[in-house]
N, C-alpha and C. Protein backbone atom coordinates (compact mmCIF):
# COMPACT_ATOMS: atom_id res chain seq x y z
N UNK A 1 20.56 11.97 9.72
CA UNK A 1 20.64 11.38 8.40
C UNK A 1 20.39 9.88 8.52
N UNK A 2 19.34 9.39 7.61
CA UNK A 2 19.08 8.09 7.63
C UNK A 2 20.34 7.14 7.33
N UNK A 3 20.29 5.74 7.16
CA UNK A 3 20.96 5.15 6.77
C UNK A 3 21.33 4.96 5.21
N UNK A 4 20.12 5.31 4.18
CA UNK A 4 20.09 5.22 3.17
C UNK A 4 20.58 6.07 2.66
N UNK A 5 20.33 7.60 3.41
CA UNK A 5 21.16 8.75 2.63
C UNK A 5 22.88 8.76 2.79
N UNK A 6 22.47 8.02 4.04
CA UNK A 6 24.41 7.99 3.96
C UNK A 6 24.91 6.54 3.22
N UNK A 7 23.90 5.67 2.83
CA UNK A 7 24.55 4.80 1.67
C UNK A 7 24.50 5.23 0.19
N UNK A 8 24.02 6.41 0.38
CA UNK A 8 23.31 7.15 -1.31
C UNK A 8 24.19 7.89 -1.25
N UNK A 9 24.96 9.30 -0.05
CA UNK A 9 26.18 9.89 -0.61
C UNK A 9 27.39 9.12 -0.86
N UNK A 10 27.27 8.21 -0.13
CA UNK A 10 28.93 7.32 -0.40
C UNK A 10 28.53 6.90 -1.68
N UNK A 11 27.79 6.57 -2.39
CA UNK A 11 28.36 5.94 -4.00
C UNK A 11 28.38 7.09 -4.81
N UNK A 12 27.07 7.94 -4.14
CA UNK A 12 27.22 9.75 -5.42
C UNK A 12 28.52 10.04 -5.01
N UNK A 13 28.93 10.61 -4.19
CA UNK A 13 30.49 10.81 -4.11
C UNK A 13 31.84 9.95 -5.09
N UNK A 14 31.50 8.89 -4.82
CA UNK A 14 32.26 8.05 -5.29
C UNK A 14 32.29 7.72 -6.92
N UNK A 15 31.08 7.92 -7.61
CA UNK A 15 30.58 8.10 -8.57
C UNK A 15 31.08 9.16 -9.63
N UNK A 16 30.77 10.01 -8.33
CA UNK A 16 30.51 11.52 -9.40
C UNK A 16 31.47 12.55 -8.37
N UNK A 17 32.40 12.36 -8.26
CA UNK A 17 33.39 13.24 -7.58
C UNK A 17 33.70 14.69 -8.17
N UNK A 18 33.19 14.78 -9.65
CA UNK A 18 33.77 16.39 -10.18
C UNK A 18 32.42 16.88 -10.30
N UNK A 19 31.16 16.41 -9.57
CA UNK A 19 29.71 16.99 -9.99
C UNK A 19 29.60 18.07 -8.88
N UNK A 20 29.45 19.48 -9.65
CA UNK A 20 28.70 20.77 -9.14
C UNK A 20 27.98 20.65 -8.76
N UNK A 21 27.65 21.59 -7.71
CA UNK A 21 25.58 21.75 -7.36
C UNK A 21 25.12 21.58 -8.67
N UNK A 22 25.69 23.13 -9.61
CA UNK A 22 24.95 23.27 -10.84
C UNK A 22 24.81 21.77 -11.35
N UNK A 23 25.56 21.02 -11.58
CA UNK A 23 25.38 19.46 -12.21
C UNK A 23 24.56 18.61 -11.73
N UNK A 24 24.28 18.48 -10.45
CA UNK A 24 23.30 17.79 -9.85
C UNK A 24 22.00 18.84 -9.86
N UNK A 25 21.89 20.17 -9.42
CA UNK A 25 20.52 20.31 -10.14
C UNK A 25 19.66 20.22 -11.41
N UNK A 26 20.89 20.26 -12.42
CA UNK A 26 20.53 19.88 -13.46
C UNK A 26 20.37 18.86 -13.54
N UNK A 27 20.88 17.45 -12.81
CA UNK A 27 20.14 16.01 -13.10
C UNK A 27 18.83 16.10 -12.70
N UNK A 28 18.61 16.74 -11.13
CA UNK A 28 17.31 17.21 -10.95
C UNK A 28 16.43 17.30 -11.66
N UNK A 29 16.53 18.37 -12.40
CA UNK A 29 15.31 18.55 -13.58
C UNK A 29 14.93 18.13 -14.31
N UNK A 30 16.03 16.70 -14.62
CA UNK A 30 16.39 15.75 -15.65
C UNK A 30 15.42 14.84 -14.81
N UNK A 31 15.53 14.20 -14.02
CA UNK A 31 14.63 13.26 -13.17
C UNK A 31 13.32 13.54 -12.66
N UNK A 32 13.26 15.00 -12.66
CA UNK A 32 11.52 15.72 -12.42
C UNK A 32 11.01 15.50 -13.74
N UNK A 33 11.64 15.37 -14.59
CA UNK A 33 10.87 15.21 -16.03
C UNK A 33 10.43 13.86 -16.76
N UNK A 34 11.35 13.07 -16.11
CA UNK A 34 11.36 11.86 -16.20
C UNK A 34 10.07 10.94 -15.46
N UNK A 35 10.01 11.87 -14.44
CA UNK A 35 9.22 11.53 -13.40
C UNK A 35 7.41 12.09 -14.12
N UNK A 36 7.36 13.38 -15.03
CA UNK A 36 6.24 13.89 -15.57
C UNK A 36 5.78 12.57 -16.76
N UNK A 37 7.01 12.50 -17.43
CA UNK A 37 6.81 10.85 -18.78
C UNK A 37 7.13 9.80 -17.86
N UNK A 38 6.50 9.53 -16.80
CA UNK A 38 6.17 8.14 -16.48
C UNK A 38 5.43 7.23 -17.12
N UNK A 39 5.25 5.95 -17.38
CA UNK A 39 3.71 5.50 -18.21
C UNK A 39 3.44 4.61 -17.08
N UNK A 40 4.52 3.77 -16.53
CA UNK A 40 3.54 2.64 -15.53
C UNK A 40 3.79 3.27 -14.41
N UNK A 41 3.15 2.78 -13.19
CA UNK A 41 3.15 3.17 -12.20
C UNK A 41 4.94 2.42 -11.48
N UNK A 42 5.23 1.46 -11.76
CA UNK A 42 6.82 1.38 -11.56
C UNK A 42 7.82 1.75 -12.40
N UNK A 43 7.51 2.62 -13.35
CA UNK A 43 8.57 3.52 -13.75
C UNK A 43 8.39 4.71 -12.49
N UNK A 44 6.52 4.84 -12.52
CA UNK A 44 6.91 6.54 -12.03
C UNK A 44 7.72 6.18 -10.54
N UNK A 45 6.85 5.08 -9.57
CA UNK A 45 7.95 4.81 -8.46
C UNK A 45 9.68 4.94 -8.58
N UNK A 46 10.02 4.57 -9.26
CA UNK A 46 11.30 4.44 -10.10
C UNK A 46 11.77 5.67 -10.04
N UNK A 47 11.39 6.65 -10.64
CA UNK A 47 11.85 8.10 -11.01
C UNK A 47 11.48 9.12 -9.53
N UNK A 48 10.14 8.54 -9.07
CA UNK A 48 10.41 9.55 -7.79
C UNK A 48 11.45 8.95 -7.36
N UNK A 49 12.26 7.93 -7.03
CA UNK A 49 13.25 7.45 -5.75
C UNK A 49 14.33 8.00 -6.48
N UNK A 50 14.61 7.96 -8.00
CA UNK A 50 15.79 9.05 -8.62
C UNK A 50 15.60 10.27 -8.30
N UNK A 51 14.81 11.19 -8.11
CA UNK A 51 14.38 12.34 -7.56
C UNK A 51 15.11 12.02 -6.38
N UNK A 52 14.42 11.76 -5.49
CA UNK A 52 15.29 11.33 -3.63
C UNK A 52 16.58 11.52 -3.72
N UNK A 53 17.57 10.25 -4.45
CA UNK A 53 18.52 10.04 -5.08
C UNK A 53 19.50 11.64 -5.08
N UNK A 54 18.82 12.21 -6.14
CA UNK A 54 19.77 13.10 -6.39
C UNK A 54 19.55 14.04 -5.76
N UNK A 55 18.05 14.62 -4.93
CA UNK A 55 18.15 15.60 -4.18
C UNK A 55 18.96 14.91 -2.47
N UNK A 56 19.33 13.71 -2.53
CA UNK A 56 20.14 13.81 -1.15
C UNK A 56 21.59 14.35 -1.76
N UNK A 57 21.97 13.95 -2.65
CA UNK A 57 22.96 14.65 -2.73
C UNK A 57 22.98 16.17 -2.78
N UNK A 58 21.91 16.70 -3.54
CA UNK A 58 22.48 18.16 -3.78
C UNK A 58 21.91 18.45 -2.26
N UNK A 59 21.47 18.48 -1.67
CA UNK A 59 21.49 18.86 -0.16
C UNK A 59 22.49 18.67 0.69
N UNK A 60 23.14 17.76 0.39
CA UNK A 60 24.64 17.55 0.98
C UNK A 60 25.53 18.35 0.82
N UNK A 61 25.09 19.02 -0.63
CA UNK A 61 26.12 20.21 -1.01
C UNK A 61 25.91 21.07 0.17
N UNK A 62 25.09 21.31 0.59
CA UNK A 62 24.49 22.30 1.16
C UNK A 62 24.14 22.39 3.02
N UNK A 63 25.17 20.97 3.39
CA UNK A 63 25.46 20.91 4.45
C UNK A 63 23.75 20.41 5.14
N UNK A 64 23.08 19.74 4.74
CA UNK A 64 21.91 19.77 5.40
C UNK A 64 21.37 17.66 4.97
N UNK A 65 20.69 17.22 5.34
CA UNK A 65 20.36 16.01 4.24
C UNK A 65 18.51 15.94 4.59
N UNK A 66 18.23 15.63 3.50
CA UNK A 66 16.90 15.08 2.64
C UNK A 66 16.17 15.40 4.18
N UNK A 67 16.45 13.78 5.24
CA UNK A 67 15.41 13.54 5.79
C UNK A 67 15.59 14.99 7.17
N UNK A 68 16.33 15.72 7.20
CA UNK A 68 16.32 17.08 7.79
C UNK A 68 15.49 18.16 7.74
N UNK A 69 15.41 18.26 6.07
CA UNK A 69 14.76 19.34 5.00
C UNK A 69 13.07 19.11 4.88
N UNK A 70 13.12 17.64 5.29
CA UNK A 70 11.66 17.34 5.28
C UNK A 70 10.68 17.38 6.34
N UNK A 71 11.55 17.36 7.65
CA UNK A 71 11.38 17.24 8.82
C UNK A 71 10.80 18.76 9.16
N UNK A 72 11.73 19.70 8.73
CA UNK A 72 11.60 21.16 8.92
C UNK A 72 10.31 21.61 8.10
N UNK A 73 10.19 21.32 6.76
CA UNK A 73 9.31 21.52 5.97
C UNK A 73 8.13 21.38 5.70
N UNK A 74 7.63 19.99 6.49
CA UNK A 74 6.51 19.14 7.38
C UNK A 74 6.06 19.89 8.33
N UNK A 75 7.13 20.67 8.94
CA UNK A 75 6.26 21.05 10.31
C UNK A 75 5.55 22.71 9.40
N UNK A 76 6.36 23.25 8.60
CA UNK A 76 5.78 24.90 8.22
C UNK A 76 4.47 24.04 7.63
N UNK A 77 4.45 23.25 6.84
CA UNK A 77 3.39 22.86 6.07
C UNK A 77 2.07 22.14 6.70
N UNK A 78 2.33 21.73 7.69
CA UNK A 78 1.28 21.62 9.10
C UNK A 78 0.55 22.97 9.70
N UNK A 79 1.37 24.12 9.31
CA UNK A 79 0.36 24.85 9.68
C UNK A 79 -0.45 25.60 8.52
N UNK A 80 0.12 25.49 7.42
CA UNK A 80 -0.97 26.04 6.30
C UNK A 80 -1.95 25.59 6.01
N UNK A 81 -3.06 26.09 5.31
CA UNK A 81 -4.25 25.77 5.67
C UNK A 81 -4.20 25.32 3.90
N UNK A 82 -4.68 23.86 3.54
CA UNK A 82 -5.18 23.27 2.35
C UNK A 82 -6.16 23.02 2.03
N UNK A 83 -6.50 22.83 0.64
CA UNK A 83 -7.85 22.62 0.13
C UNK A 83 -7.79 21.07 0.23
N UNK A 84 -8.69 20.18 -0.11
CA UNK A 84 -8.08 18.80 -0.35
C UNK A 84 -7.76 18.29 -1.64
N UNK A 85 -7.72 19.24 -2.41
CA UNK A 85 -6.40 18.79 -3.47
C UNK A 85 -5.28 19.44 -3.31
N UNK A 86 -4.61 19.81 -2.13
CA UNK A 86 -3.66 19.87 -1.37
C UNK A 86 -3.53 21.21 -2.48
N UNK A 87 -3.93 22.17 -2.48
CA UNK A 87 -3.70 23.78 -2.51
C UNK A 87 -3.83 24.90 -1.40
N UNK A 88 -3.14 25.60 -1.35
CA UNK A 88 -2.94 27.23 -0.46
C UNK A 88 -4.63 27.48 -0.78
């Protein structure tokens, strides 16, 4: 776990101490959408790092963190074969 994710669960914790998975995935979807109505390019920066944000936490639920999930996920996705607009 990076340094950032463990400065990002200490305030979500601290923050949001009665938040469910269910509650944080639902911010999730709340911030993937946020992230679709971007208009400038530093909002959309903005909203992906809220994305980050809340998926380190809900991965925490889940005993695992962000830069773990990506690590693992990087490597399956190294071996699939893409188009170059990054499709199966």
């Amino acid at each position: 776990m990076t340094k950032i994710e463990k400065e990002v669960l200490k305030w979500h914790k601290a923050t949001f101490p009665n938040a469910t998975v269910k509650d944080i995935a639902d911010k999730l979807l709340e911030e993937i959408g946020e992230v679709l109505s971007a208009k400038t390019n530093n909002e959309l920066k903005e909203e992906i790092a809220d994305v980050a944000i809340v998926a380190i936490a809900l991965l925490d639920r889940f005993g695992t963190s962000l830069s773990e999930e990506i690590k693992t996920k990087h490597a399956i996705n190294k071996k699939r074969v893409w188009d170059s607009n990054g499709k199966r």
